[in-house]
N, C-alpha and C. Protein backbone atom coordinates (compact mmCIF):
# COMPACT_ATOMS: atom_id res chain seq x y z
N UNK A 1 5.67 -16.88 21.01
CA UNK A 1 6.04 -15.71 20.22
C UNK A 1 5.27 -15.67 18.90
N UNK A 2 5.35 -17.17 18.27
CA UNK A 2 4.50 -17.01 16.79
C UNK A 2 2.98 -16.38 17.07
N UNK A 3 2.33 -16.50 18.36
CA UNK A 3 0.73 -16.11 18.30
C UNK A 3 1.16 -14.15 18.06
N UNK A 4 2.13 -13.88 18.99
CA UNK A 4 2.78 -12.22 18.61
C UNK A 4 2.40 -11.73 17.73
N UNK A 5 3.09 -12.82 16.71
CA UNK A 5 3.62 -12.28 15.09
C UNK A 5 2.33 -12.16 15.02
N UNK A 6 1.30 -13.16 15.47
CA UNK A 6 -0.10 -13.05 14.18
C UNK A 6 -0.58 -11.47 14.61
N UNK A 7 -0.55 -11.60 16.29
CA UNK A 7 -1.32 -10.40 16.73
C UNK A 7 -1.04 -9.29 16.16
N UNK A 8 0.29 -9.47 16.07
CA UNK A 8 1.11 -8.00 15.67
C UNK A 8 0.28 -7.70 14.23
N UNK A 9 0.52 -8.44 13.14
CA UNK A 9 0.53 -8.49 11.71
C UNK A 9 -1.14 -8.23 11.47
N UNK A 10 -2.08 -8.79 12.55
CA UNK A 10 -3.56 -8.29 12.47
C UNK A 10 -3.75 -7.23 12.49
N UNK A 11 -2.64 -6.32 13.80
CA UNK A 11 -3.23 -5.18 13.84
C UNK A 11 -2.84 -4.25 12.68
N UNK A 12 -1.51 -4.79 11.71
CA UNK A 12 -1.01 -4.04 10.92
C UNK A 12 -2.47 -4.37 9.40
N UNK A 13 -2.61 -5.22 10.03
CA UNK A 13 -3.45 -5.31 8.57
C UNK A 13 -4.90 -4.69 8.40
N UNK A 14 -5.19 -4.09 10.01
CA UNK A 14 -6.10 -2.94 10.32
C UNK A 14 -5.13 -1.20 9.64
N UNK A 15 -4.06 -1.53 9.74
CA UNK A 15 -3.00 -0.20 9.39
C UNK A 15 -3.38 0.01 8.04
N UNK A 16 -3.11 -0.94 7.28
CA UNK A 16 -3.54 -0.93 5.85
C UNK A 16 -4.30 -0.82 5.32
N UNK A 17 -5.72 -1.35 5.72
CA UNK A 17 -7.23 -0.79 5.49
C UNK A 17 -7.34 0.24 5.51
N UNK A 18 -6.75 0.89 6.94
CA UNK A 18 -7.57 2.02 6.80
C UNK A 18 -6.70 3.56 5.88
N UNK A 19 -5.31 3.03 6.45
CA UNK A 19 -4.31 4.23 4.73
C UNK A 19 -4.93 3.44 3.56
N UNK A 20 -5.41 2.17 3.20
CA UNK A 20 -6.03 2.24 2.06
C UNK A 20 -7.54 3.31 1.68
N UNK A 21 -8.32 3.56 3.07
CA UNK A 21 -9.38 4.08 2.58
C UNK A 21 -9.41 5.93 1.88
N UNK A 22 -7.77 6.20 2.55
CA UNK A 22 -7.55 7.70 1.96
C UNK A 22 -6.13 7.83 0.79
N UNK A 23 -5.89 6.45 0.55
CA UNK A 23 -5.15 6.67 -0.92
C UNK A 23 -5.78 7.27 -2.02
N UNK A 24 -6.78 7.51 -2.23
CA UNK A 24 -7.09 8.17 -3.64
C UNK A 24 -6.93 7.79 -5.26
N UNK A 25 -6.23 6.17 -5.06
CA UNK A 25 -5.98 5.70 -5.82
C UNK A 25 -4.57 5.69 -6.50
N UNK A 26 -4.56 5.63 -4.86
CA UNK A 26 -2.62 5.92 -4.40
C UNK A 26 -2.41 6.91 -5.01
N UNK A 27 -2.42 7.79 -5.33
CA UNK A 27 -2.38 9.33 -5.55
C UNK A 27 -1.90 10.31 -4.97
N UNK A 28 -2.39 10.07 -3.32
CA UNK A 28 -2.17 10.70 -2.31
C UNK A 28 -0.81 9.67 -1.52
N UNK A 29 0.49 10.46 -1.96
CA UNK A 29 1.05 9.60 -1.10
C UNK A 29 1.70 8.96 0.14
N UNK A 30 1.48 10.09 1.11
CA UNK A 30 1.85 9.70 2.11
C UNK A 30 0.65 8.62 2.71
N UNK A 31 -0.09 8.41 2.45
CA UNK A 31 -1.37 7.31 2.58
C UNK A 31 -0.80 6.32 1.99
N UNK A 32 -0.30 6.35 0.57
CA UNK A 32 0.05 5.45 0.04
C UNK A 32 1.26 4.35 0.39
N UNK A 33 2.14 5.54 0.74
CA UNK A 33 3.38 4.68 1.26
C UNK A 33 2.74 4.16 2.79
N UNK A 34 2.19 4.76 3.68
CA UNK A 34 1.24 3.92 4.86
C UNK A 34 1.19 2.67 4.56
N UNK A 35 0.12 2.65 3.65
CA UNK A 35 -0.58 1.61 3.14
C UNK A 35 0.56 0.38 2.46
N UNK A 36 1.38 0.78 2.27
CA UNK A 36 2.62 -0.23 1.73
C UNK A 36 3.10 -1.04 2.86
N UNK A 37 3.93 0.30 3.60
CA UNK A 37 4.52 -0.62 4.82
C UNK A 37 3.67 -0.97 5.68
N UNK A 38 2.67 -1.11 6.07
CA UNK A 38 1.74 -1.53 6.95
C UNK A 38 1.24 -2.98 6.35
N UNK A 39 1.04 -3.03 4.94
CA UNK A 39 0.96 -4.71 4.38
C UNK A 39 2.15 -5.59 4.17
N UNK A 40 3.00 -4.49 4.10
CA UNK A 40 4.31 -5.03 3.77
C UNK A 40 4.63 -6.28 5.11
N UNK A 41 4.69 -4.87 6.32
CA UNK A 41 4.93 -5.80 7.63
C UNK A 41 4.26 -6.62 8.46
N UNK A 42 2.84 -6.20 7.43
CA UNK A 42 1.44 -7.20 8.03
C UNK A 42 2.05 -9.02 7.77
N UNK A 43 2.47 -8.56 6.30
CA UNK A 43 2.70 -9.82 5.91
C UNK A 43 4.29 -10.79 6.16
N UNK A 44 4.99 -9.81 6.37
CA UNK A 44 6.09 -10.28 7.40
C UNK A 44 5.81 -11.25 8.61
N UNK A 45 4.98 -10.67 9.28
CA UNK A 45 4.53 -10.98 10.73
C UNK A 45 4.22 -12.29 10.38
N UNK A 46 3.09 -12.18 9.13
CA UNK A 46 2.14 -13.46 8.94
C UNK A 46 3.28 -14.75 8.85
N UNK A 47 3.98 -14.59 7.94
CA UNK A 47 5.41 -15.12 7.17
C UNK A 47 5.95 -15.87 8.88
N UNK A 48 6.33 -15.07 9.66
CA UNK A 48 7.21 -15.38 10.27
C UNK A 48 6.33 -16.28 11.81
N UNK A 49 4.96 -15.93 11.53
CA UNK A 49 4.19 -16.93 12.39
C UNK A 49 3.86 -18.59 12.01
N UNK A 50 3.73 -18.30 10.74
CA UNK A 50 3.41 -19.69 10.06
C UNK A 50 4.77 -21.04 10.11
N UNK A 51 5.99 -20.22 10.78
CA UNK A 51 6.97 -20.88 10.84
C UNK A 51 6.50 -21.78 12.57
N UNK A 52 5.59 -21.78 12.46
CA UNK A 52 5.42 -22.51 14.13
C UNK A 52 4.16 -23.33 13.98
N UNK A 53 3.15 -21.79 13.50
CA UNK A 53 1.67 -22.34 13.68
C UNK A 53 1.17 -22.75 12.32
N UNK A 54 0.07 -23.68 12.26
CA UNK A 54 -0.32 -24.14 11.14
C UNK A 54 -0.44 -23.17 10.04
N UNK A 55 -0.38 -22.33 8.74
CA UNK A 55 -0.99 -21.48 8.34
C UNK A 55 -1.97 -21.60 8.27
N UNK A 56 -3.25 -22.45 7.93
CA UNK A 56 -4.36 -22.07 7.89
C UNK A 56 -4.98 -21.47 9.33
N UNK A 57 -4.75 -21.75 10.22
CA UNK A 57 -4.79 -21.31 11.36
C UNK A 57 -4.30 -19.82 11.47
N UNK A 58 -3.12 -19.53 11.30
CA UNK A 58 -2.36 -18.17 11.65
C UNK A 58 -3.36 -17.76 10.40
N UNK A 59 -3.79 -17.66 9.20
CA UNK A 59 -4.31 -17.04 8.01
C UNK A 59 -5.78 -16.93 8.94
N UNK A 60 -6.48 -17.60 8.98
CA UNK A 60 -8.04 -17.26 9.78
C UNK A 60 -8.08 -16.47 10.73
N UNK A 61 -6.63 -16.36 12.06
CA UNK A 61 -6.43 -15.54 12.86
C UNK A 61 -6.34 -13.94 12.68
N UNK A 62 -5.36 -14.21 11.66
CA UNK A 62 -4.77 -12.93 11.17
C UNK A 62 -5.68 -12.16 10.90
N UNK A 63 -6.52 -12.80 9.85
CA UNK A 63 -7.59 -12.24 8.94
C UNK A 63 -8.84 -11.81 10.03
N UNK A 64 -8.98 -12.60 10.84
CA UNK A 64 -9.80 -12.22 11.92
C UNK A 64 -9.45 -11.12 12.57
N UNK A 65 -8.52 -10.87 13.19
CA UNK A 65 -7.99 -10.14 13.89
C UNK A 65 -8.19 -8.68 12.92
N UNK A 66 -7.51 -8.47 12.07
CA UNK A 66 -8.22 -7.34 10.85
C UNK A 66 -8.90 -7.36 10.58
N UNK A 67 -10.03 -8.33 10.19
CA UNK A 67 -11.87 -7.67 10.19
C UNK A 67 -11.95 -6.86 11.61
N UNK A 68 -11.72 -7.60 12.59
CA UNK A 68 -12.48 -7.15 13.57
C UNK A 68 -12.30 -6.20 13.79
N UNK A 69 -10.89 -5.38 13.41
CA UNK A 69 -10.10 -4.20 13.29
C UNK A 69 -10.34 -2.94 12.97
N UNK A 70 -10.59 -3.93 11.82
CA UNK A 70 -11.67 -2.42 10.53
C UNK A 70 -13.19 -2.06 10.95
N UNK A 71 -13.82 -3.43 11.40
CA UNK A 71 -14.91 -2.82 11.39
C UNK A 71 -14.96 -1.83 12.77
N UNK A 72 -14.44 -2.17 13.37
CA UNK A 72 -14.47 -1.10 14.74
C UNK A 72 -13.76 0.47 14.29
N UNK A 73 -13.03 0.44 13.72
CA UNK A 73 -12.36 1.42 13.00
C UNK A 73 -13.83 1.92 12.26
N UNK A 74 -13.78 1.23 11.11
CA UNK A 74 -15.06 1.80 10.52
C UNK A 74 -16.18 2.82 11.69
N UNK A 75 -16.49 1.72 12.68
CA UNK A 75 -17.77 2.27 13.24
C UNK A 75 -17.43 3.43 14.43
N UNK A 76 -16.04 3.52 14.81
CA UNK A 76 -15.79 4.34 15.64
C UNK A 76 -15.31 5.58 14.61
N UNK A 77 -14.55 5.40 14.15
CA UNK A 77 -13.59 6.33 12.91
C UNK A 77 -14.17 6.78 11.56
N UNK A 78 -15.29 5.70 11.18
CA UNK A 78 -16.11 6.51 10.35
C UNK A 78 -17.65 6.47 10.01
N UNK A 79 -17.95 6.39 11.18
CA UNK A 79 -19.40 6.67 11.73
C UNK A 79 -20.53 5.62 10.90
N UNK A 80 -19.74 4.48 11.11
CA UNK A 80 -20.29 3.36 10.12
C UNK A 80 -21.33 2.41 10.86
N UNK A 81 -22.35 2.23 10.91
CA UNK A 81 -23.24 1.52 11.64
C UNK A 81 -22.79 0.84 12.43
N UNK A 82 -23.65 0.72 13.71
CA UNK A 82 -23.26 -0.41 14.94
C UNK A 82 -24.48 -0.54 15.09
N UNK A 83 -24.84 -1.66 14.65
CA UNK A 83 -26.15 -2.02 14.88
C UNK A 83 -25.90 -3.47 15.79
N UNK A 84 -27.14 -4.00 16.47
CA UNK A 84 -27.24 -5.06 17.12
C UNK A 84 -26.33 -5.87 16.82
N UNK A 85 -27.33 -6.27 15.38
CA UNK A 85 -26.62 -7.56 14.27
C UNK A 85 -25.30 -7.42 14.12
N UNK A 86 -24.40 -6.19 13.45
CA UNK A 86 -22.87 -6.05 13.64
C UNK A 86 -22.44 -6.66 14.96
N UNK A 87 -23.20 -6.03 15.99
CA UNK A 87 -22.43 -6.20 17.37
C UNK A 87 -22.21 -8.26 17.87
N UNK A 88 -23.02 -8.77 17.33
CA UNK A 88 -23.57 -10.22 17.75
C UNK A 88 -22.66 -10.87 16.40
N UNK A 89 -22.52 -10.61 15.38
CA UNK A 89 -21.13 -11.04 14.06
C UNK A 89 -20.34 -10.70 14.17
N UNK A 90 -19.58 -9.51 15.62
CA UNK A 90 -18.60 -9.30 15.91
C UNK A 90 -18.15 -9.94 17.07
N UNK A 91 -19.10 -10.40 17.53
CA UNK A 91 -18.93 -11.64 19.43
C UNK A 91 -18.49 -12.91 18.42
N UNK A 92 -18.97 -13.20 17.56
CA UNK A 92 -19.58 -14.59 16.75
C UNK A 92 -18.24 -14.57 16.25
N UNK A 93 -17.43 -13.45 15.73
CA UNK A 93 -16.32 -13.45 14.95
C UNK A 93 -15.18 -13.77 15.63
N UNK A 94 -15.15 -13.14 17.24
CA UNK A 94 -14.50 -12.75 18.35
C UNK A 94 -13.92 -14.51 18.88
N UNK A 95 -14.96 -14.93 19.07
CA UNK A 95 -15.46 -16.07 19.41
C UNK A 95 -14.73 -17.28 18.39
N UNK A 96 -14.55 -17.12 16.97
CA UNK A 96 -13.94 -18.27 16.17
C UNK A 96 -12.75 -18.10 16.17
N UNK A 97 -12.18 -16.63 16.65
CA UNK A 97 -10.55 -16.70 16.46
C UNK A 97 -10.43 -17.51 17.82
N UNK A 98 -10.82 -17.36 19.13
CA UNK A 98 -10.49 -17.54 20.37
C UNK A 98 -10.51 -18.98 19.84
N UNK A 99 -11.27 -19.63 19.06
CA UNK A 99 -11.47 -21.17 18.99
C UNK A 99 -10.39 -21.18 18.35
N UNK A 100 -10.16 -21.29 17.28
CA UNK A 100 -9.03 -21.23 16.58
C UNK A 100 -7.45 -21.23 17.29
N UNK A 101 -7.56 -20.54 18.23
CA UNK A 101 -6.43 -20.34 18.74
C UNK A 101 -6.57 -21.55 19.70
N UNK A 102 -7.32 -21.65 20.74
CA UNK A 102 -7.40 -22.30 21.15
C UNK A 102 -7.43 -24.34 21.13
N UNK A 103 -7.34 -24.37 19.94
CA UNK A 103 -7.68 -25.50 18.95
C UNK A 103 -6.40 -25.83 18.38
N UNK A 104 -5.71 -24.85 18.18
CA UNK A 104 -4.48 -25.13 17.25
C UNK A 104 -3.40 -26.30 17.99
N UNK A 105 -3.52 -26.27 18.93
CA UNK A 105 -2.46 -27.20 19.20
C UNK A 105 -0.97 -26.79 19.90
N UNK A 106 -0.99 -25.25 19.73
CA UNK A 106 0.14 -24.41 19.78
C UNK A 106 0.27 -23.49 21.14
């Protein structure tokens, strides 16, 4: 269940990036409040995984799991380069969580 929490809380922490990219400097607030509860429960998740799995582990996951999030977001959602190199630092990235997970012990 704790790997859940991380999965869950990665994808929320893709939630938050991206209501962060149309807050306006939280201004705009229905973005804003997005952007709240989406870190809010990102970090819940995180909270309630680390009760099993190592944190540094669940923290590299997590965090992985939301790069990889955004940048696909980015490149699908806002027409943000996909170049080779992205594509081969996104296998490469893909690739250290699977270790990670795989490694943990859990």
């Amino acid at each position: 269940m704790a790997w859940f929490f991380v999965f869950i809380g990665g994808v929320l922490e893709v939630g938050f990036t991206t209501c962060m990219r149309y807050t306006d400097g939280f201004r705009n607030i229905p973005w804003t409040i997005g952007f709240l509860v989406c870190i809010a429960a990102s970090m819940y998740f995180l909270e309630l995984a680390t009760k099993s799995i190592p944190i540094g582990t669940a923290y590299a996951v997590w965090t992985g799991i939301g790069a990889l999030g955004t940048v696909l977001i980015g490149m699908i959602w806002f027409h943000e380069p996909a170049t080779l190199v992205r594509g081969l630092l996104i296998f490469v990235l893909v690739g250290a969580i699977a270790g990670l997970k795989i490694t943990s012990g859990h």
